[in-house]
C-alpha atoms as a PDB file:
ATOM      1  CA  UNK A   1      13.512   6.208  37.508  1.00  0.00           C
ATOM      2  CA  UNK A   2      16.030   4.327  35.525  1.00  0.00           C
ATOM      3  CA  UNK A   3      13.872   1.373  35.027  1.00  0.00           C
ATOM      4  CA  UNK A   4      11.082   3.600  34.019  1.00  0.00           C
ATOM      5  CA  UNK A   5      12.874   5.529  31.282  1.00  0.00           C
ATOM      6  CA  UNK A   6      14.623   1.895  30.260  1.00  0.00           C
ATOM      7  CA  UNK A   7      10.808   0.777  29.790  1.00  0.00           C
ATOM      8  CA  UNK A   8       9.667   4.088  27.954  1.00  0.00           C
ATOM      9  CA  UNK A   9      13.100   3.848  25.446  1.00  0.00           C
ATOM     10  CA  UNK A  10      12.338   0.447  24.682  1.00  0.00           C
ATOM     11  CA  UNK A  11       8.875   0.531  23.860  1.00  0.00           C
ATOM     12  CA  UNK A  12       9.216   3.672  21.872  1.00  0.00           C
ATOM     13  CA  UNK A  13      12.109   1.474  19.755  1.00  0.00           C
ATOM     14  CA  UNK A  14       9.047  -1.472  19.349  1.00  0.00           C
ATOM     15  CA  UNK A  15       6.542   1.252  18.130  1.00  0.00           C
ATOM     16  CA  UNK A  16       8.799   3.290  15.935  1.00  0.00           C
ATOM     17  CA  UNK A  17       9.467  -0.250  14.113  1.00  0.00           C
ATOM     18  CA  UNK A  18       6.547  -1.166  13.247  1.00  0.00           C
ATOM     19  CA  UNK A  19       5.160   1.956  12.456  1.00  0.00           C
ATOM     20  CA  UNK A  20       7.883   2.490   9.733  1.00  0.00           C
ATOM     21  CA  UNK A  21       7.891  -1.345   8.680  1.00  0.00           C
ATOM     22  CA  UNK A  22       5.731  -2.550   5.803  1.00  0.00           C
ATOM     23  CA  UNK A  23       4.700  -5.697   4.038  1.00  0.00           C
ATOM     24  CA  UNK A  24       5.293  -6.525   0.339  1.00  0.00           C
ATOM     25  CA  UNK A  25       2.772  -9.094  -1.551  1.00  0.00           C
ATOM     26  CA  UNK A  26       3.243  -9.671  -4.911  1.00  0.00           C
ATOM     27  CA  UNK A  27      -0.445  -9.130  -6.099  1.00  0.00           C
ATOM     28  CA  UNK A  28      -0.202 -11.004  -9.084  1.00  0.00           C
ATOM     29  CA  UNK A  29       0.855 -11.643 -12.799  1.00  0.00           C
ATOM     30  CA  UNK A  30      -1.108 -11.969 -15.789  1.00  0.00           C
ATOM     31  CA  UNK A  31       0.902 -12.845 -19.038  1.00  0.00           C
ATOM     32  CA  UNK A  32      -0.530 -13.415 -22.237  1.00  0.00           C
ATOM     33  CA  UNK A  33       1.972 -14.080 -24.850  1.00  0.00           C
ATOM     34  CA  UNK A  34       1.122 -13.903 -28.756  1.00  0.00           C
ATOM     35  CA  UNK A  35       2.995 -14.373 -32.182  1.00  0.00           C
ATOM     36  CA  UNK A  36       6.090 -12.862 -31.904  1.00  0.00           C
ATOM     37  CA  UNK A  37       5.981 -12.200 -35.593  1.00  0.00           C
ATOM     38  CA  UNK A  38       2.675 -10.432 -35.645  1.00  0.00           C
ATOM     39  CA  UNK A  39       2.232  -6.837 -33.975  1.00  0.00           C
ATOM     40  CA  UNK A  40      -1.272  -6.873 -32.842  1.00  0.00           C
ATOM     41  CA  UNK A  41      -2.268 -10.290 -31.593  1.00  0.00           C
ATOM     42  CA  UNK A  42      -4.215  -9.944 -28.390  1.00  0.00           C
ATOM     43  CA  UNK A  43      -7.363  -8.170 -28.177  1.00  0.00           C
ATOM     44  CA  UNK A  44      -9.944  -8.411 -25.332  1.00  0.00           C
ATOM     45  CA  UNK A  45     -11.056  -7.630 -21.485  1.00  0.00           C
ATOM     46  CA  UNK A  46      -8.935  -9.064 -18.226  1.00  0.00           C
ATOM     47  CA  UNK A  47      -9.844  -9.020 -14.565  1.00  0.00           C
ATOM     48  CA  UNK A  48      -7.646  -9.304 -11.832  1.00  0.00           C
ATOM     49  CA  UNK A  49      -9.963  -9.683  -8.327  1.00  0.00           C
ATOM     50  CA  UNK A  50      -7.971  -8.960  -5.399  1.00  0.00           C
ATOM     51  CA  UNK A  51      -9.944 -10.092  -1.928  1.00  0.00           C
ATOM     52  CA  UNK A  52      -7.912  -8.668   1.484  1.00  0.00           C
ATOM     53  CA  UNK A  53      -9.084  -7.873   4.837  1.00  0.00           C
ATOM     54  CA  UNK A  54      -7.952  -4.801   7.331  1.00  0.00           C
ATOM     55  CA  UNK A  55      -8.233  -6.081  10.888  1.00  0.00           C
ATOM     56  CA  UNK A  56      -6.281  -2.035  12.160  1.00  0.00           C
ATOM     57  CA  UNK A  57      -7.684   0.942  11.126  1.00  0.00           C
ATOM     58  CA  UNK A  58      -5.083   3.741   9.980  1.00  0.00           C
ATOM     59  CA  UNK A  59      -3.227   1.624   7.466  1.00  0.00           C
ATOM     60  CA  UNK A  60      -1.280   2.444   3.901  1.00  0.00           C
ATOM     61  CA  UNK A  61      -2.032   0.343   0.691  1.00  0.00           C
ATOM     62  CA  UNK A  62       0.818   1.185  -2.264  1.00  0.00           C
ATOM     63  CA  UNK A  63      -0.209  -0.678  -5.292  1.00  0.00           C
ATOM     64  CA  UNK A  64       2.458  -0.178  -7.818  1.00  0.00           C
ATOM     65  CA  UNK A  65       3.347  -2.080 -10.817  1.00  0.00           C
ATOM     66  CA  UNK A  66       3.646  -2.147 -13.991  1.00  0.00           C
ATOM     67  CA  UNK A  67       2.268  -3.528 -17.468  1.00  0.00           C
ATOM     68  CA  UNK A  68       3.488  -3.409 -21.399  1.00  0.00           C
ATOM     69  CA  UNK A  69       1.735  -3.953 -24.109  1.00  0.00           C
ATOM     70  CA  UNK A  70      -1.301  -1.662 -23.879  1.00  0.00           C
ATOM     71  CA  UNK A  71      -1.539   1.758 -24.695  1.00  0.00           C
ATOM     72  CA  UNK A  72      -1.018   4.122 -21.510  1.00  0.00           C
ATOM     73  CA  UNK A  73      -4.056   4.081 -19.370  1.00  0.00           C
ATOM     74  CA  UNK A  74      -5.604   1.151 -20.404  1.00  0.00           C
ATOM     75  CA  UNK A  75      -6.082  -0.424 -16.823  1.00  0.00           C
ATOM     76  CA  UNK A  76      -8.489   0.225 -14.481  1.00  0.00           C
ATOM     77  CA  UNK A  77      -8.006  -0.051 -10.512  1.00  0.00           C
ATOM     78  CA  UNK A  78     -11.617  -0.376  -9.280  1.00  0.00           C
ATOM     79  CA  UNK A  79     -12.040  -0.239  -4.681  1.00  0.00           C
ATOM     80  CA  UNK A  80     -15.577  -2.149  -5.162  1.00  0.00           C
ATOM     81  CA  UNK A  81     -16.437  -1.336  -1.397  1.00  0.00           C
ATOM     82  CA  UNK A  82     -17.216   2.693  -2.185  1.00  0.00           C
ATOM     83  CA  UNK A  83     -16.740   2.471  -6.133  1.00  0.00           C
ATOM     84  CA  UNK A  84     -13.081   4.703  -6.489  1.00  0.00           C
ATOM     85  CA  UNK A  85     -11.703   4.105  -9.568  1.00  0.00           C
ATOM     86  CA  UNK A  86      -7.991   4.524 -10.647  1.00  0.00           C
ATOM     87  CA  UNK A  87      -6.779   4.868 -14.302  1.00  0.00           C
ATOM     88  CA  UNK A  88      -3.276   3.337 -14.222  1.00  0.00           C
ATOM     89  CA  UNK A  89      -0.263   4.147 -16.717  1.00  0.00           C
ATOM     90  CA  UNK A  90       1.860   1.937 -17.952  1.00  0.00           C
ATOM     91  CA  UNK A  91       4.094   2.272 -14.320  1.00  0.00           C
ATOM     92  CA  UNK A  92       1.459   2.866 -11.799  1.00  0.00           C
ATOM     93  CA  UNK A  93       1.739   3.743  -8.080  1.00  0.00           C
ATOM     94  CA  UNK A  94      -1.157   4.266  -6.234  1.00  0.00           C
ATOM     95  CA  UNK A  95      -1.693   5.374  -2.710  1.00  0.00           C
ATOM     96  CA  UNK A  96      -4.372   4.721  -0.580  1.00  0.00           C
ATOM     97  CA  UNK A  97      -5.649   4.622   3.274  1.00  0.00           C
ATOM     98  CA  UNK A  98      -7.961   2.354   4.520  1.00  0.00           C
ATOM     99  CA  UNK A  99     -10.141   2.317   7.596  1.00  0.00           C
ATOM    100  CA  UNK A 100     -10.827  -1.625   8.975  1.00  0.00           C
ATOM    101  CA  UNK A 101     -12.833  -3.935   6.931  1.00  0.00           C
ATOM    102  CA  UNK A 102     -12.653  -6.363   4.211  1.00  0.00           C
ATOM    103  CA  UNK A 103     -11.593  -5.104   0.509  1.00  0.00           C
ATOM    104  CA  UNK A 104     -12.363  -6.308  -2.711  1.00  0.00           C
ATOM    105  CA  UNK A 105     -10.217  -4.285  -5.809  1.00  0.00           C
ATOM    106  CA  UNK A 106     -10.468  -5.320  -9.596  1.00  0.00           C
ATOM    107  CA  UNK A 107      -7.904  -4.623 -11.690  1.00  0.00           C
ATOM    108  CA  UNK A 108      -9.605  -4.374 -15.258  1.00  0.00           C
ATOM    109  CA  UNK A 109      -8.257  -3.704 -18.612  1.00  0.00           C
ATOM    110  CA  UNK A 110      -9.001  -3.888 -22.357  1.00  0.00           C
ATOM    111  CA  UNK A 111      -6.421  -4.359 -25.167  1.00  0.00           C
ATOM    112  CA  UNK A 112      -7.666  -3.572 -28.620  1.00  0.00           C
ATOM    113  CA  UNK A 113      -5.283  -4.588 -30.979  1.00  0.00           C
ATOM    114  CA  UNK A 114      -2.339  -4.163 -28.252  1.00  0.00           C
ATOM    115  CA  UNK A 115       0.665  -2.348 -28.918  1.00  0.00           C
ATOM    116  CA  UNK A 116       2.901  -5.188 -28.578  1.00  0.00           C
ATOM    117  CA  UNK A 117       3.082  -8.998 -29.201  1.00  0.00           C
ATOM    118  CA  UNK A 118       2.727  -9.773 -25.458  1.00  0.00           C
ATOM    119  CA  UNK A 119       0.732  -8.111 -22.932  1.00  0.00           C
ATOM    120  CA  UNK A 120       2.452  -8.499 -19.572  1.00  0.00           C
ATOM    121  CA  UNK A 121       1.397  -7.000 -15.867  1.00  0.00           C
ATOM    122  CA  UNK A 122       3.198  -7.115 -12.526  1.00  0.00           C
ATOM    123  CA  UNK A 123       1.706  -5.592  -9.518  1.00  0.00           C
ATOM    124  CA  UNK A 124       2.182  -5.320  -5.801  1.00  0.00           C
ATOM    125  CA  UNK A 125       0.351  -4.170  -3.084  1.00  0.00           C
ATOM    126  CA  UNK A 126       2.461  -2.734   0.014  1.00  0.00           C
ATOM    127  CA  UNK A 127       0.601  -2.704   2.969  1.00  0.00           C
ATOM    128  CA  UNK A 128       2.367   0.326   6.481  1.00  0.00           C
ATOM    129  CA  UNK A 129       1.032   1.531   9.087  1.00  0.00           C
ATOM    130  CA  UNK A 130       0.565   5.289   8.610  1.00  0.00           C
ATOM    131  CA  UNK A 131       3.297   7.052  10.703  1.00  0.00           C
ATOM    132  CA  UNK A 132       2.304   9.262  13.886  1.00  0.00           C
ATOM    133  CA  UNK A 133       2.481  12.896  13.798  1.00  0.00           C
ATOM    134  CA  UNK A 134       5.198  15.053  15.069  1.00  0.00           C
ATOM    135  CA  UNK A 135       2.404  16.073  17.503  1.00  0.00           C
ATOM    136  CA  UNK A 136       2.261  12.691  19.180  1.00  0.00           C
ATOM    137  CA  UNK A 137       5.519  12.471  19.505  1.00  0.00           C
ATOM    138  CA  UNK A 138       6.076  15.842  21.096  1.00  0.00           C
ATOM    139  CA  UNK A 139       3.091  15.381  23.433  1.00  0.00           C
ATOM    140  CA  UNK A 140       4.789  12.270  24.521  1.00  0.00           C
ATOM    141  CA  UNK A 141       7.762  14.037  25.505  1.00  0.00           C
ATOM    142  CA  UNK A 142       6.047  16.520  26.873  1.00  0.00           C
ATOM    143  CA  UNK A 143       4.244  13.765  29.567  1.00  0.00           C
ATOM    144  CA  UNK A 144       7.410  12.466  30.310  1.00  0.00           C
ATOM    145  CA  UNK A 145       9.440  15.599  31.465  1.00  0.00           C
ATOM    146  CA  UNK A 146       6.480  16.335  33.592  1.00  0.00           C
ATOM    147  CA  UNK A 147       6.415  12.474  34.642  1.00  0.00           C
ATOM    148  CA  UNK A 148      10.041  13.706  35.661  1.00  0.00           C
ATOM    149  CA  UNK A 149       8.959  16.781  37.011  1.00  0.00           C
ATOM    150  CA  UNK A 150       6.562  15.270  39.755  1.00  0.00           C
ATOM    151  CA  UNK A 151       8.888  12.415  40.254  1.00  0.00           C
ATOM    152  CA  UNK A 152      11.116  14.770  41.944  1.00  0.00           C
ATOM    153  CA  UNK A 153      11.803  14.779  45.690  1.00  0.00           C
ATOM    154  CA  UNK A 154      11.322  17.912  47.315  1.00  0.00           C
ATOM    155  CA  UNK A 155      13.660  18.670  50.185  1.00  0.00           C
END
């Protein structure tokens, strides 16, 4: 009995880690820097493509980031696999879950005489596992008192 609940505590440890861990890539940069001296240097269209693939289903994807330069909501976070589109401010945090499959998200903007001398983004993408419910966890409990239960010797 010891061993088993040794076994159960330590693999509950290993999924409750990973479950609550998550990985950080920085997504990208894209700097343009103008005249210092004149106000309104830049104007145009960028695209950032970001290519990824989901081997688990049931994940989290944070992008976040930021950019300067542009007046708010001037960037467009496009999911090209069922066409969602996301207008970002300038500090952004999106959040989004994904099923398995491969990914493909554009990150668009257009500066038209831009606020600033230098237009500047910085963006990451966080990629979790999505946590269980309190139901799992409760029907897991649950099994094991009545794991317990039956275990018992009857004299």
């Amino acid at each position: 009995m010891k061993r088993l609940f040794c076994t159960l505590a330590l693999m509950a440890g290993i999924v409750s880690t990973s479950v609550f861990g998550g990985t950080v890539m920085d997504a990208g940069t894209f700097t343009e820097n103008g005249d210092t001296y004149n106000p309104s240097p830049y104007s145009g269209i960028f695209t950032d493509v970001i290519h990824f693939d989901i081997a688990t289903s049931g994940l989290s994807l944070i992008f976040s980031g930021s950019h300067t330069g542009m007046a708010a909501d001037e960037m467009l976070l496009t999911n090209t696999n069922d066409g969602a589109n996301f207008h970002l401010g300038p500090v952004f945090s999106e959040s989004l879950s994904l099923a398995k499959g491969s990914y493909v998200f554009t990150l668009s903007g257009f500066a038209l005489n831009a606020l600033d001398s230098k237009i500047y983004s910085d963006y990451d993408l966080t990629i979790s596992a999505v946590p269980l419910p309190a139901a799992a966890w409760l029907f897991g409990s649950a099994l094991l008192g009545f794991i317990a239960f039956s275990a018992r010797r009857k004299i």
